[in-house]
N, C-alpha and C. Protein backbone atom coordinates (compact mmCIF):
# COMPACT_ATOMS: atom_id res chain seq x y z
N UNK A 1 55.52 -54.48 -27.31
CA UNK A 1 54.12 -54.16 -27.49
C UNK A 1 53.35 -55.34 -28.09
N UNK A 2 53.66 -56.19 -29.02
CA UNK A 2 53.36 -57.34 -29.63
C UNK A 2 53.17 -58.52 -28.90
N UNK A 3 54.26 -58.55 -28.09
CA UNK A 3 53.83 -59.43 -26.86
C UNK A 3 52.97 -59.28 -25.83
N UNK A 4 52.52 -58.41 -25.50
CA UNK A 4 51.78 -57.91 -24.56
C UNK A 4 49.94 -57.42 -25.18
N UNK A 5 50.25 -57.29 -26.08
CA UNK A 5 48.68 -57.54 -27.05
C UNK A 5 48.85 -58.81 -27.43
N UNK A 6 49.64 -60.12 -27.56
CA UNK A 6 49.39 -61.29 -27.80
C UNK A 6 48.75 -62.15 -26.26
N UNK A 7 49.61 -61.71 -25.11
CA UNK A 7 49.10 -62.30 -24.16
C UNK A 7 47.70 -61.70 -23.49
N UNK A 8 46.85 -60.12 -23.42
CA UNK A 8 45.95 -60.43 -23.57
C UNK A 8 44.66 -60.99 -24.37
N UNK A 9 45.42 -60.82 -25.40
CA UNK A 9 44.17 -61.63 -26.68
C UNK A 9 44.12 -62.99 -25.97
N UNK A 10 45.28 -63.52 -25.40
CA UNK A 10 45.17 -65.05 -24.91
C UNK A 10 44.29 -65.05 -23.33
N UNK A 11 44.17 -64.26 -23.17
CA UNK A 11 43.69 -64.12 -21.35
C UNK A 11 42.29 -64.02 -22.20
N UNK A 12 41.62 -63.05 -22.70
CA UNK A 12 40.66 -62.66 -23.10
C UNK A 12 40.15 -63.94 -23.78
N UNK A 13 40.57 -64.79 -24.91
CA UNK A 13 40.04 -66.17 -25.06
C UNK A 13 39.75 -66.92 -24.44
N UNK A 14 40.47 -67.03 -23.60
CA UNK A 14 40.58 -68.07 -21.89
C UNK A 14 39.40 -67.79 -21.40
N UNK A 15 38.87 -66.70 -21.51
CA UNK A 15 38.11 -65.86 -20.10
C UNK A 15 36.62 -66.57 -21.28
N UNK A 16 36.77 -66.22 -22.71
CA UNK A 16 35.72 -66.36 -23.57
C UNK A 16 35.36 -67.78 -23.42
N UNK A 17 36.50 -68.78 -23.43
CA UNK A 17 36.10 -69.83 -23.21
C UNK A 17 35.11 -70.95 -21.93
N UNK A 18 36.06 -69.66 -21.14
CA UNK A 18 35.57 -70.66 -20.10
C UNK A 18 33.95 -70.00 -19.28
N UNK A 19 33.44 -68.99 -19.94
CA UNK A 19 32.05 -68.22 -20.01
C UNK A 19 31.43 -69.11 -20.62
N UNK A 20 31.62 -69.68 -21.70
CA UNK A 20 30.49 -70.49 -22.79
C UNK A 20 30.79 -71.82 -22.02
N UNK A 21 31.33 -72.44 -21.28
CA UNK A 21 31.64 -73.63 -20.62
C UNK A 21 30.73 -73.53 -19.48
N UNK A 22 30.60 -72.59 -18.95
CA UNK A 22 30.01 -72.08 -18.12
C UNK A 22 28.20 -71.76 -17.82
N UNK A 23 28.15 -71.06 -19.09
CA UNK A 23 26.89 -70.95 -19.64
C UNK A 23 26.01 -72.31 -20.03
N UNK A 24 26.68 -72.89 -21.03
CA UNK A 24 26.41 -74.70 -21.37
C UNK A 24 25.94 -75.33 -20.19
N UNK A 25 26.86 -75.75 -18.72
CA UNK A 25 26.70 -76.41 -17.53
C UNK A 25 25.45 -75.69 -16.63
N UNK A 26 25.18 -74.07 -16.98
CA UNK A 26 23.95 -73.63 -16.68
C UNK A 26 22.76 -74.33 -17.39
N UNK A 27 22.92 -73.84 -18.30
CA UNK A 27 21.63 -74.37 -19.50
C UNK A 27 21.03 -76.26 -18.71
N UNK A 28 22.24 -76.85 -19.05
CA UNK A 28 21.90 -78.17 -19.09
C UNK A 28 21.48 -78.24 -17.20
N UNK A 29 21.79 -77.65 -16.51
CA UNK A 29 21.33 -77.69 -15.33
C UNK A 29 19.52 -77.14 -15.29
N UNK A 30 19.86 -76.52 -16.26
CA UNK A 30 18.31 -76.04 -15.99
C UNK A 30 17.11 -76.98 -16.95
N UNK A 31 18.14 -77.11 -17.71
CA UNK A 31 16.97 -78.60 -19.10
C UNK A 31 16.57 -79.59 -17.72
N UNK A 32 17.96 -80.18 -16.75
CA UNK A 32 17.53 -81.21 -15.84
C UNK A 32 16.57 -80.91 -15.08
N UNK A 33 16.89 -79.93 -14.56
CA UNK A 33 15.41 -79.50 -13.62
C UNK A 33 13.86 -79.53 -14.21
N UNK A 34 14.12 -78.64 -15.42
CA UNK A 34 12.77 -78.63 -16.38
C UNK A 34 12.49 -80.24 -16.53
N UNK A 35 12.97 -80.96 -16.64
CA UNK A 35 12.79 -82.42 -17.13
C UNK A 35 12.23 -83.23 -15.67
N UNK A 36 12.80 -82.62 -14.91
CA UNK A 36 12.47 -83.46 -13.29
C UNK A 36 11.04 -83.15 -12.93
N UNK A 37 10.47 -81.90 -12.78
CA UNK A 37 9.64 -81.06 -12.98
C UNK A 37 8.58 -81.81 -13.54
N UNK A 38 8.71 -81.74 -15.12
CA UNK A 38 7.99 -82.54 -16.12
C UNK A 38 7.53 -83.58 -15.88
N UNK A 39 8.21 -84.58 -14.95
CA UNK A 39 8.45 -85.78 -14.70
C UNK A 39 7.53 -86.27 -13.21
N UNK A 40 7.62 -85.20 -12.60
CA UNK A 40 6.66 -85.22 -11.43
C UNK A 40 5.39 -84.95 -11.83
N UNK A 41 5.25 -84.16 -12.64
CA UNK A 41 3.81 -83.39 -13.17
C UNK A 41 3.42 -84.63 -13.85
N UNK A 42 3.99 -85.67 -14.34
CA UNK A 42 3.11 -86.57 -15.36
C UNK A 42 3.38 -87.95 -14.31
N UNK A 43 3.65 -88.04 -13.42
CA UNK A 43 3.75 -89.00 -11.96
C UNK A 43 2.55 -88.87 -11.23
N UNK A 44 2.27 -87.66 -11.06
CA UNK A 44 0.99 -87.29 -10.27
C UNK A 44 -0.09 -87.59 -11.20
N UNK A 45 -0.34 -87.38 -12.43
CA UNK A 45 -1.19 -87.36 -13.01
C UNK A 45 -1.74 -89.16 -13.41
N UNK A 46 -0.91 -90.02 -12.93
CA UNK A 46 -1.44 -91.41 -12.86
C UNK A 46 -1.57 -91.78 -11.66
């Protein structure tokens, strides 16, 4: 029983980890865009 609640606590971390890894590579995908965006808007404006 100990083993088997140790290996999902370990699946379940795995899974936790690799969500916030996940989430992060979203985010920063979307800062780039917002920034590209930004970047055109103040291109046009000269």
């Amino acid at each position: 029983m100990l083993s088997r609640s140790i290996s999902l606590l370990s699946v379940l971390a795995l899974v936790a980890v690799a969500g916030c890894e996940t989430v992060e590579g979203a985010g920063q995908d979307i800062e780039d865009a917002g920034q590209t965006i930004s970047n055109t808007a103040e291109d046009a404006d000269e």
